[in-house]
C-alpha atoms as a PDB file:
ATOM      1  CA  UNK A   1      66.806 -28.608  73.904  1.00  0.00           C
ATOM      2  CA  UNK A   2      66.843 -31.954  72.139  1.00  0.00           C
ATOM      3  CA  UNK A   3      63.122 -33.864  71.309  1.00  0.00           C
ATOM      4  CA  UNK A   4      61.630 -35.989  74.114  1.00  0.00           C
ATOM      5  CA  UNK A   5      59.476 -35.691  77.018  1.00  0.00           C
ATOM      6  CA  UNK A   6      59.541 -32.018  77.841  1.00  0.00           C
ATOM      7  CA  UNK A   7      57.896 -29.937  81.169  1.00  0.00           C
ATOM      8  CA  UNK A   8      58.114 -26.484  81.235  1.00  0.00           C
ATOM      9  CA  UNK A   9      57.054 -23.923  84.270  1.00  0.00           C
ATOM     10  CA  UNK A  10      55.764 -20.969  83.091  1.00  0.00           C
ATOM     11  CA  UNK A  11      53.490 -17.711  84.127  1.00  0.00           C
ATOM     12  CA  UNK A  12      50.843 -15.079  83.205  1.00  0.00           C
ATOM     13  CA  UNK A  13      47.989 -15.740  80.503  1.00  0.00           C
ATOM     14  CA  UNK A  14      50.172 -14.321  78.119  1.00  0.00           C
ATOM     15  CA  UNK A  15      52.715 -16.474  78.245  1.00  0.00           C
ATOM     16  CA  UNK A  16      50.266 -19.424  76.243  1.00  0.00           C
ATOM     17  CA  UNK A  17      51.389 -18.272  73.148  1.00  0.00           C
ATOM     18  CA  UNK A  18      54.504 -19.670  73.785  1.00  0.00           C
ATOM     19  CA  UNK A  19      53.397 -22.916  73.428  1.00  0.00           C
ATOM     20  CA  UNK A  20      50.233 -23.081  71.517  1.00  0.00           C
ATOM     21  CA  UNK A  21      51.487 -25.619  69.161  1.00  0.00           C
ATOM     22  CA  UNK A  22      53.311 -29.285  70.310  1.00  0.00           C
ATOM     23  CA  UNK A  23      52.545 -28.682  74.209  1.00  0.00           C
ATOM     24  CA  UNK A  24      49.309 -29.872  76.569  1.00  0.00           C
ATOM     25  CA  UNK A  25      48.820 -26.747  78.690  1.00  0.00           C
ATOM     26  CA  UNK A  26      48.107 -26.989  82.060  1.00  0.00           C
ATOM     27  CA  UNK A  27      46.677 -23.757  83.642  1.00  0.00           C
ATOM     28  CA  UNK A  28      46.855 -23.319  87.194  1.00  0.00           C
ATOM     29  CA  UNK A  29      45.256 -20.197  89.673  1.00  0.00           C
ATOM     30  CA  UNK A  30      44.745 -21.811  92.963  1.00  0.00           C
ATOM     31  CA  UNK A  31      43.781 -18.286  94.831  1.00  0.00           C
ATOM     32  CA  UNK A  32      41.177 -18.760  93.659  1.00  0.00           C
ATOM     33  CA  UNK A  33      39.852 -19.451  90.385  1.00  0.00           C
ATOM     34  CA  UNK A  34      41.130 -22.963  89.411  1.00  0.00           C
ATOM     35  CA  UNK A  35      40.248 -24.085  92.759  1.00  0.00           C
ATOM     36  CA  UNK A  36      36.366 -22.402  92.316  1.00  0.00           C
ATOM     37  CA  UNK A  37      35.942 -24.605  89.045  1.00  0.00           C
ATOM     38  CA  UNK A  38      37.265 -27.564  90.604  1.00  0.00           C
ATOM     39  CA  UNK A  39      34.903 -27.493  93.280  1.00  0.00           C
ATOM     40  CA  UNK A  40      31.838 -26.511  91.118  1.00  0.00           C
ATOM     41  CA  UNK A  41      32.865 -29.678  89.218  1.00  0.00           C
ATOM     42  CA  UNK A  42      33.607 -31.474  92.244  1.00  0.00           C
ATOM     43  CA  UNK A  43      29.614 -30.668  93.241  1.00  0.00           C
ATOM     44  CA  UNK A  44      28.436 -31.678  89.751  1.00  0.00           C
ATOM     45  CA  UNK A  45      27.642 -28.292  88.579  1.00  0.00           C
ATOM     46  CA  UNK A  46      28.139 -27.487  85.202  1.00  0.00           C
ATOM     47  CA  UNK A  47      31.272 -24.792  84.904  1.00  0.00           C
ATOM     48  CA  UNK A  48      32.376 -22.427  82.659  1.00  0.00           C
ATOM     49  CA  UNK A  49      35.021 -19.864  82.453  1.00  0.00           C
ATOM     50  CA  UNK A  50      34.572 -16.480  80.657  1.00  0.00           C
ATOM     51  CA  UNK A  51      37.838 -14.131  80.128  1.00  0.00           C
ATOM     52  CA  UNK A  52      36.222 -10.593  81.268  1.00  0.00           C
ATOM     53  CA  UNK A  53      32.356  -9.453  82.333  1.00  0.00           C
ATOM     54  CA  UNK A  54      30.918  -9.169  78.781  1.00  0.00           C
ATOM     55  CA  UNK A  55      32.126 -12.618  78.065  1.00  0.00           C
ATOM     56  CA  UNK A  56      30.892 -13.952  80.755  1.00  0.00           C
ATOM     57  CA  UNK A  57      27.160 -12.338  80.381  1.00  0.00           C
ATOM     58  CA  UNK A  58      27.201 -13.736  76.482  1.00  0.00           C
ATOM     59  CA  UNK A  59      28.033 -17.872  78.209  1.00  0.00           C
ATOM     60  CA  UNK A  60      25.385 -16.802  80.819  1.00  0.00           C
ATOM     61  CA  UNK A  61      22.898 -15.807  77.873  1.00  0.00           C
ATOM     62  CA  UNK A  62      23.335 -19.604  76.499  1.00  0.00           C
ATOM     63  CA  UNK A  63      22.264 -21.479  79.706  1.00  0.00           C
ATOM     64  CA  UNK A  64      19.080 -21.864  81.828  1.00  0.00           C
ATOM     65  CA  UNK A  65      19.379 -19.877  85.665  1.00  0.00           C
ATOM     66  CA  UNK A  66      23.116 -19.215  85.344  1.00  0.00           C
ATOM     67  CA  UNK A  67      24.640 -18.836  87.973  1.00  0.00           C
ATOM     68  CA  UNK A  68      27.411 -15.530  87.225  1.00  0.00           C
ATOM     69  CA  UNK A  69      30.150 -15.890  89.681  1.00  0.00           C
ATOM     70  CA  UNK A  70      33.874 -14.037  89.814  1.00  0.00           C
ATOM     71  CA  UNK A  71      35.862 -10.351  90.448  1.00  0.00           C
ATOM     72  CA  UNK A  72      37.645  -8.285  88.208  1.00  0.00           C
ATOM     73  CA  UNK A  73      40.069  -6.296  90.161  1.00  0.00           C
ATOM     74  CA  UNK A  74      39.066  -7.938  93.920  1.00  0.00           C
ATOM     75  CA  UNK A  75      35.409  -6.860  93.228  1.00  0.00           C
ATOM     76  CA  UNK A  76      32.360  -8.878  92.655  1.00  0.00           C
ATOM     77  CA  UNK A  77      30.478  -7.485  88.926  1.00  0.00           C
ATOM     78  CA  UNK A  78      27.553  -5.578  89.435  1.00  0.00           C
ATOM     79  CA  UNK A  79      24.856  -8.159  88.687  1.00  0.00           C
ATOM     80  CA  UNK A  80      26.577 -11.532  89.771  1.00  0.00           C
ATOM     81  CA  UNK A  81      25.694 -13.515  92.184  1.00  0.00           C
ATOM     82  CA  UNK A  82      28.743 -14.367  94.226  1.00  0.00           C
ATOM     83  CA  UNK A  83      32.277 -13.521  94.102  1.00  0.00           C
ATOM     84  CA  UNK A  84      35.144 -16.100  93.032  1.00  0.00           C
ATOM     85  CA  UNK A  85      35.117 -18.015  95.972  1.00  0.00           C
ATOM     86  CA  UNK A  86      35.801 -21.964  96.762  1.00  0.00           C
ATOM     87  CA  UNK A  87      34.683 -22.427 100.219  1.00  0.00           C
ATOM     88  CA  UNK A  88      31.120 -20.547  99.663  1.00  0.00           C
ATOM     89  CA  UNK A  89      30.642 -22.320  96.621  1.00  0.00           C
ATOM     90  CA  UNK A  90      30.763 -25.580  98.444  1.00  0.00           C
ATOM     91  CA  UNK A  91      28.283 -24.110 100.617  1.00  0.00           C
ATOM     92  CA  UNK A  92      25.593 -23.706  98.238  1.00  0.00           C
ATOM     93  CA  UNK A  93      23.229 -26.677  97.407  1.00  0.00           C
ATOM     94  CA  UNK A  94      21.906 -25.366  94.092  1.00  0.00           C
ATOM     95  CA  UNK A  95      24.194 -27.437  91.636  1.00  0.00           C
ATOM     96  CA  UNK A  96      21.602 -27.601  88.639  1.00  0.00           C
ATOM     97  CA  UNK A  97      22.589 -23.848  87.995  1.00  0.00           C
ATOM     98  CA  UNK A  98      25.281 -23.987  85.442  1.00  0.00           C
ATOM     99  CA  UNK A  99      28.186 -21.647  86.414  1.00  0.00           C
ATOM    100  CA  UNK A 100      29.991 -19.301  84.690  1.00  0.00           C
ATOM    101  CA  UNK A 101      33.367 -17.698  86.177  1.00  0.00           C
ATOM    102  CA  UNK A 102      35.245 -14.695  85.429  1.00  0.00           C
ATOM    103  CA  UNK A 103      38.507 -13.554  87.587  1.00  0.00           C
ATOM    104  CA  UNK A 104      41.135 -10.864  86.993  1.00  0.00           C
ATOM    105  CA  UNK A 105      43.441 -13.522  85.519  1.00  0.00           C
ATOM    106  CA  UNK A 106      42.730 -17.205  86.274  1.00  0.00           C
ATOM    107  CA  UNK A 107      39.931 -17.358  83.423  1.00  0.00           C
ATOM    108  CA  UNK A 108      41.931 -15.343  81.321  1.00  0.00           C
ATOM    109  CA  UNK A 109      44.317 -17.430  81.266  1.00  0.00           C
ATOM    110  CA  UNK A 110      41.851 -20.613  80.854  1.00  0.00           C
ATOM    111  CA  UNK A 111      40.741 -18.497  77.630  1.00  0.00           C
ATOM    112  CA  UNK A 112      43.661 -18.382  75.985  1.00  0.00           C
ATOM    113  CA  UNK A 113      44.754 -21.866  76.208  1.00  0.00           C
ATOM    114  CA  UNK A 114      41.843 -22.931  74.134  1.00  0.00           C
ATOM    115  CA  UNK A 115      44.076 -23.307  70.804  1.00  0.00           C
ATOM    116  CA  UNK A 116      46.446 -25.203  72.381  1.00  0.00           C
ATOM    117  CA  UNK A 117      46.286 -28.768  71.264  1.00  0.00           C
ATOM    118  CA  UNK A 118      45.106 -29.743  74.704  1.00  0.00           C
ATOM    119  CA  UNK A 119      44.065 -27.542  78.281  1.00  0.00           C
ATOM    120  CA  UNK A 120      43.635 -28.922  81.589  1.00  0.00           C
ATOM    121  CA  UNK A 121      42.854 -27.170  84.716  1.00  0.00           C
ATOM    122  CA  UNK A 122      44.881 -27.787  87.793  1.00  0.00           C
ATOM    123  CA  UNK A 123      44.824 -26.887  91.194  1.00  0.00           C
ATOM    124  CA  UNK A 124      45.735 -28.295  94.956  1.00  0.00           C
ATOM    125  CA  UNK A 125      42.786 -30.375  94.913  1.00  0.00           C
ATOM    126  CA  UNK A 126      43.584 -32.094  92.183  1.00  0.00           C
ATOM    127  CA  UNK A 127      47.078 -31.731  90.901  1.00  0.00           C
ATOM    128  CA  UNK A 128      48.284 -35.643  91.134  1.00  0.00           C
ATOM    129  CA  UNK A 129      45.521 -36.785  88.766  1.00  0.00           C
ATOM    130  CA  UNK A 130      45.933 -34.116  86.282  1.00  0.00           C
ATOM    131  CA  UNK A 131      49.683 -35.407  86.414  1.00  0.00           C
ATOM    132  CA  UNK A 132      49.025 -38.840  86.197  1.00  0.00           C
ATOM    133  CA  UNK A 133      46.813 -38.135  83.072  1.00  0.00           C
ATOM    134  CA  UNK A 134      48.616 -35.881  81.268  1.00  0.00           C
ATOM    135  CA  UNK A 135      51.964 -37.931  81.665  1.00  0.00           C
ATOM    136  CA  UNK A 136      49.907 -41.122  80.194  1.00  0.00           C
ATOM    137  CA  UNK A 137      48.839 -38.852  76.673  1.00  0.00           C
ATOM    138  CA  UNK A 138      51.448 -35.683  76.134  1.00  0.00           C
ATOM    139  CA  UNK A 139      55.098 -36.006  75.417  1.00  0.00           C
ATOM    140  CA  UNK A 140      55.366 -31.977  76.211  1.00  0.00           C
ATOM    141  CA  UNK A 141      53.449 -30.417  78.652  1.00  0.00           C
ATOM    142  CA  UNK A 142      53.659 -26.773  79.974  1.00  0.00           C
ATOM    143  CA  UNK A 143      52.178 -25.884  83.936  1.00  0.00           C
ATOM    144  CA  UNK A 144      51.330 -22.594  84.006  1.00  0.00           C
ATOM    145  CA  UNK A 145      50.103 -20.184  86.496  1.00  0.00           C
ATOM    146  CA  UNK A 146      47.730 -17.254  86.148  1.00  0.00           C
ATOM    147  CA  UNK A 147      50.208 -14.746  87.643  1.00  0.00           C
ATOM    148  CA  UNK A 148      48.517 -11.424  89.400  1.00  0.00           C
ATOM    149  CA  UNK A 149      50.025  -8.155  88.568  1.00  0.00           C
ATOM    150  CA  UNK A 150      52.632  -9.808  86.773  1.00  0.00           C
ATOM    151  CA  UNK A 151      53.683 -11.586  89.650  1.00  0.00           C
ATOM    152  CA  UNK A 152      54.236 -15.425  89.809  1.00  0.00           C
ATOM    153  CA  UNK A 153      52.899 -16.276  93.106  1.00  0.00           C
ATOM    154  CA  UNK A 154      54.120 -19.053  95.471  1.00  0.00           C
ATOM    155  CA  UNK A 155      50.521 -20.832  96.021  1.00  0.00           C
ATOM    156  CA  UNK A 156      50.918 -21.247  92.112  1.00  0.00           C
ATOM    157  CA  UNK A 157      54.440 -21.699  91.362  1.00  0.00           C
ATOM    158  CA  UNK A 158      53.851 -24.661  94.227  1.00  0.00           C
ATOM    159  CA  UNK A 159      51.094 -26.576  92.279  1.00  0.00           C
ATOM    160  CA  UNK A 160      52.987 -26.084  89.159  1.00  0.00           C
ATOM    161  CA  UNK A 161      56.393 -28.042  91.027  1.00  0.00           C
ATOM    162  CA  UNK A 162      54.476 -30.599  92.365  1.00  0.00           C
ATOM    163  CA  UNK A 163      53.036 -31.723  88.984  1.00  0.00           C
ATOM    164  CA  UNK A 164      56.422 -31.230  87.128  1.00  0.00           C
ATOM    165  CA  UNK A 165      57.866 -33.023  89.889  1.00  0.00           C
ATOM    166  CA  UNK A 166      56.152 -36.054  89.216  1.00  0.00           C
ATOM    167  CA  UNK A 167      56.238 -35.538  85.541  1.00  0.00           C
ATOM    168  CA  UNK A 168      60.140 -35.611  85.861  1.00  0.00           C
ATOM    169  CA  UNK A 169      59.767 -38.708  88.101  1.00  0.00           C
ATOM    170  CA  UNK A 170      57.695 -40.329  85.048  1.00  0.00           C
ATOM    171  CA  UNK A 171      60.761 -39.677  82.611  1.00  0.00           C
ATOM    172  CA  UNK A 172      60.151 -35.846  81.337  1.00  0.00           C
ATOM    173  CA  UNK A 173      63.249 -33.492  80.955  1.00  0.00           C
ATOM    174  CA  UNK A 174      62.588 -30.011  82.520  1.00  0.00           C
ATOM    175  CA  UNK A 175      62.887 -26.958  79.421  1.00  0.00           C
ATOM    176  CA  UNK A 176      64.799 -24.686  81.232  1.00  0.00           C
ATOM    177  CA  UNK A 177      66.465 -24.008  84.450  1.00  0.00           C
ATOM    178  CA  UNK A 178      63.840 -21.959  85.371  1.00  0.00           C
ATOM    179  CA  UNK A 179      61.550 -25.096  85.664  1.00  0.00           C
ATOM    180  CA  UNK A 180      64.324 -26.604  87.631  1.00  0.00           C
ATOM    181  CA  UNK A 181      64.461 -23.711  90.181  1.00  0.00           C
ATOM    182  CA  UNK A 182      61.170 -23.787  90.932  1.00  0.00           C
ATOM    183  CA  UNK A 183      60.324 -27.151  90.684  1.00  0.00           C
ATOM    184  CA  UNK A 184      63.527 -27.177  93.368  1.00  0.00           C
ATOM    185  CA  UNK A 185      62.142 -24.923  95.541  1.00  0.00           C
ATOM    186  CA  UNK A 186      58.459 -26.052  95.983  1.00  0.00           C
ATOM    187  CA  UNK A 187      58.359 -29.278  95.016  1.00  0.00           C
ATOM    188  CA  UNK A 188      58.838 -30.757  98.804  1.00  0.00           C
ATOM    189  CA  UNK A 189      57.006 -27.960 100.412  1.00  0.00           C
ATOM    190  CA  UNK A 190      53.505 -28.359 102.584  1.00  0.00           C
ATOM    191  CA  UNK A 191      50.634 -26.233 101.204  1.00  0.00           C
ATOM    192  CA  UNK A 192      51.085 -23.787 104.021  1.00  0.00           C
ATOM    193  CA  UNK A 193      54.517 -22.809 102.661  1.00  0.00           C
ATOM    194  CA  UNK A 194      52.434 -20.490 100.060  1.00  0.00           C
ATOM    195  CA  UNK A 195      50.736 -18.442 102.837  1.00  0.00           C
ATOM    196  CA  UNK A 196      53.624 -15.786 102.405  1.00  0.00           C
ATOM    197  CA  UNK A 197      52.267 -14.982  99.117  1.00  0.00           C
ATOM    198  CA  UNK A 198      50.731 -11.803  98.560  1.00  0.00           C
ATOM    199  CA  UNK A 199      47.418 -13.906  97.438  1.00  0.00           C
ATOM    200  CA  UNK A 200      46.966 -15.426 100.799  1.00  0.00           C
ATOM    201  CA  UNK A 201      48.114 -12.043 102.425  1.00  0.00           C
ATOM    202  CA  UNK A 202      45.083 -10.504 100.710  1.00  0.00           C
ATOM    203  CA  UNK A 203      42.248 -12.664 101.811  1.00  0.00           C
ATOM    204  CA  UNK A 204      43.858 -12.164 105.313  1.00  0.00           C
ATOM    205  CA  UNK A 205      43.330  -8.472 104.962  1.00  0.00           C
ATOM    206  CA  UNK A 206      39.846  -8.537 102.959  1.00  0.00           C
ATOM    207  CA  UNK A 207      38.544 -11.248 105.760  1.00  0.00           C
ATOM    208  CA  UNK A 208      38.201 -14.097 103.200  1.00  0.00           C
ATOM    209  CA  UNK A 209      39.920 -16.410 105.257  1.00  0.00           C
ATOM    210  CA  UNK A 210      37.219 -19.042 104.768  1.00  0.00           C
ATOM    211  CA  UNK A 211      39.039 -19.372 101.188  1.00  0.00           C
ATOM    212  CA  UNK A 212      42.548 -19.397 102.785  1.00  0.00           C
ATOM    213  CA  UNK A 213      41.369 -22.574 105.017  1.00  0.00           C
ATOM    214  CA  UNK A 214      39.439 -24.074 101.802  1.00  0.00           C
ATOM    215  CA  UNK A 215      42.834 -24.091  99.718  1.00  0.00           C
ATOM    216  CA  UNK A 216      44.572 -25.012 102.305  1.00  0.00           C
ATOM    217  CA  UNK A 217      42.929 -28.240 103.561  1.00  0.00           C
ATOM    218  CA  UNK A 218      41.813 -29.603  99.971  1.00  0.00           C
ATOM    219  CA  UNK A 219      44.614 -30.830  98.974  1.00  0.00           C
ATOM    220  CA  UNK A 220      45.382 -33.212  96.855  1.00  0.00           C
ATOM    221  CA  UNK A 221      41.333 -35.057  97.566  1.00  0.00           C
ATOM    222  CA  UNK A 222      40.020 -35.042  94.143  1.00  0.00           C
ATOM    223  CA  UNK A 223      40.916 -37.458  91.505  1.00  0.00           C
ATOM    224  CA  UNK A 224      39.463 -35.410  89.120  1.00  0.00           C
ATOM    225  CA  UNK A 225      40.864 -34.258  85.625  1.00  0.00           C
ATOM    226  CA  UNK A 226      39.183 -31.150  84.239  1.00  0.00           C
ATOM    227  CA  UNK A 227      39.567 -30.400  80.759  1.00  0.00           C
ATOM    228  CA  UNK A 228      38.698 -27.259  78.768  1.00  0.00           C
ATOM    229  CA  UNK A 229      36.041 -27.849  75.639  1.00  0.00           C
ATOM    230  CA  UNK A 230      35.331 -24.397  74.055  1.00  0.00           C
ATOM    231  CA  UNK A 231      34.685 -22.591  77.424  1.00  0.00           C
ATOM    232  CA  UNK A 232      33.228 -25.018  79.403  1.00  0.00           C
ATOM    233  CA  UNK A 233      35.180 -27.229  81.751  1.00  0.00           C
ATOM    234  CA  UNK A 234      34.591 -30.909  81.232  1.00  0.00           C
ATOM    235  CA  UNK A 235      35.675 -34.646  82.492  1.00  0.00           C
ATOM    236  CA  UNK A 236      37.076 -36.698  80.139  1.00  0.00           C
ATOM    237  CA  UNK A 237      35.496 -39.934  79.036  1.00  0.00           C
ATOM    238  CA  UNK A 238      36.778 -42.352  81.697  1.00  0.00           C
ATOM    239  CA  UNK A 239      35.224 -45.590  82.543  1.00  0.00           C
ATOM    240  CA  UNK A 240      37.294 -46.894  85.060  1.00  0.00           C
ATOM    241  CA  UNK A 241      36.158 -43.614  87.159  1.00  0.00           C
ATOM    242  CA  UNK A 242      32.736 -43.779  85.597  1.00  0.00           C
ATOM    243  CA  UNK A 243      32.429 -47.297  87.738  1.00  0.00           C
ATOM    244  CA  UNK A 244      33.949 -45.552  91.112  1.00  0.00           C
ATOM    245  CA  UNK A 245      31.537 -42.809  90.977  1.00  0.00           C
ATOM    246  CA  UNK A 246      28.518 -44.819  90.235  1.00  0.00           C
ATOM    247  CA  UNK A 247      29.197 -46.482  93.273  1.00  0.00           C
ATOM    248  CA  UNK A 248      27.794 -43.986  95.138  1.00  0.00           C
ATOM    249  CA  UNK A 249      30.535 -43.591  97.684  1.00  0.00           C
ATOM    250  CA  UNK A 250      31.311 -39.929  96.949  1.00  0.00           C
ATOM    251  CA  UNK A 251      28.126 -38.750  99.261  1.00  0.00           C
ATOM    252  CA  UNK A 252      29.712 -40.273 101.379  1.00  0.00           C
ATOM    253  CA  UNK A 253      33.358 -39.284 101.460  1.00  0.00           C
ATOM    254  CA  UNK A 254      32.396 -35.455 101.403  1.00  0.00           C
ATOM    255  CA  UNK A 255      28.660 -34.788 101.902  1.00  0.00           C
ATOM    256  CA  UNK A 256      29.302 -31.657 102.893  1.00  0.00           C
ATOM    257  CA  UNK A 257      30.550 -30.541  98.990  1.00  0.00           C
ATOM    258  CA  UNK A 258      27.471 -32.134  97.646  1.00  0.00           C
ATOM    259  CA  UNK A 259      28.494 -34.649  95.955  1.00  0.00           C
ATOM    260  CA  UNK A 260      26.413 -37.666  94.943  1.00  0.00           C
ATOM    261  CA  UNK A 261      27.214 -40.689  92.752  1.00  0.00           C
ATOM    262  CA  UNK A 262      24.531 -39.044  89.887  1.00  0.00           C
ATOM    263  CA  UNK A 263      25.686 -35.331  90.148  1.00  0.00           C
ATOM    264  CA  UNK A 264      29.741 -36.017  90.492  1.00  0.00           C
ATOM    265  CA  UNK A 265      29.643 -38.039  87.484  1.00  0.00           C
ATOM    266  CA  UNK A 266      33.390 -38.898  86.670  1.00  0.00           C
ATOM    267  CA  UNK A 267      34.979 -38.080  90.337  1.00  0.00           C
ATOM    268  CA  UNK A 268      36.281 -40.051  92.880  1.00  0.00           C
ATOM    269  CA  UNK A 269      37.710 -38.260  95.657  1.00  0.00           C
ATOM    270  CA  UNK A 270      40.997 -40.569  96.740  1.00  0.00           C
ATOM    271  CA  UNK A 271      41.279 -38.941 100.305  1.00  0.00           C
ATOM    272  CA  UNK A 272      38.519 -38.054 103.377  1.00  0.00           C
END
């Protein structure tokens, strides 16, 4: 592969190593845990992710009323407070609680890209502005998706194609022809195309379809770029979007999320 502007699709937490030195990562889980941090952000909450329990109860032992939220294996940790879940996280109103999220492989694969020389965190919700930003700053970026049970799963392997998609469109050359398969495959498709993925088939059989509609119908309504610092989840200094959200128009785009022009901070939802 000659030198140049380089995408590459790839899966499973493990698979960072691969490109821990030259690449941006971009790590994507969007049942559920990319899409839980997102909206925590999206709220103005402070977010975190932790790769396992014990991690998570160390970050949680750093901040004032934590709020411990995630599953290890489908089940909530004894001792949290809610499981890793979008649409009731939107629901709650208590944003000044930092959170800190664990998941069987979403956050583990958040933890790992922390020596790369730059993670961002991706999902449906906000996949055009995290391609738009990291197309402006990386010459070789790699989208990569939790995986569960070794499995690449379509709602993921989706996200990643639409953000290679448009990284190709901006001039990037895919690694392999694995990136081109998928990127093939998905990159024209309608969120509901994922709903024959095992992920989506599970919240249909463990009644979480409140999450299933959440993914779903947040799509592509955040112009939000989340960036991992140490653990924690951050914006990037911005201050074109710094301006939009001071505005005070996101209370007003999506009230119902909780979002207000001092708590959002650097978001701007682009679509009602």
């Amino acid at each position: 592969m000659s030198a140049g502007r380089l995408v590459a699709i790839d899966f499973l937490p493990g698979s960072v190593e691969r490109y821990r030195s030259g690449y941006a990562v971009v790590a994507i889980d969007v049942i559920r845990a990319t899409t839980t941090l997102a909206t925590g952000m999206a709220a103005g909450r402070r977010c975190f992710a932790a790769p396992g329990i014990d991690a998570a109860l160390e970050v949680a032992s750093r901040l004032r009323q934590p709020l411990l939220a995630g599953e290890v294996g489908g089940n909530m940790p004894f001792g949290f407070d809610m499981t890793n879940s979008p649409a009731a996280l939107a629901l709650r109103r208590d944003i000044e609680r930092p959170m800190v999220l664990v998941s069987s492989s979403g956050t583990q694969l958040i933890h790992n890209a922390r020596a790369c020389d730059a993670a961002y965190i991706a999902c449906f919700r906000n996949f055009e502005a995290i391609a738009a930003h990291v197309a402006e700053r990386h010459e070789r970026v790699a989208v990569i998706g939790a995986g569960t049970r070794g499995e690449f799963r379509e709602e993921d392997q989706m996200c990643c194609a639409w953000i290679a998609a448009r990284l190709v469109a901006a001039g990037y050359t895919p690694t392999d022809s694995r990136t081109q398969e998928i990127m093939d495959r998905w990159k024209d498709q309608p969120a509901g195309a994922c709903t024959i993925s095992k992920s989506a088939a599970y919240l249909t059989a463990t009644r979480q379809l409140e999450d299933l509609d959440f993914v779903l119908s947040h799509v592509n309504d955040l112009d939000a770029v989340l960036v991992l610092e140490g653990d924690e989840i951050v914006t990037p200094l911005d201050p074109l979007r710094t301006v939009k959200a001071a505005t005070g128009s996101l209370a007003a785009v999506h009230p119902s999320e909780g979002l207000t022009a001092a708590g959002a901070r650097a978001f701007n939802p682009v679509r009602p």
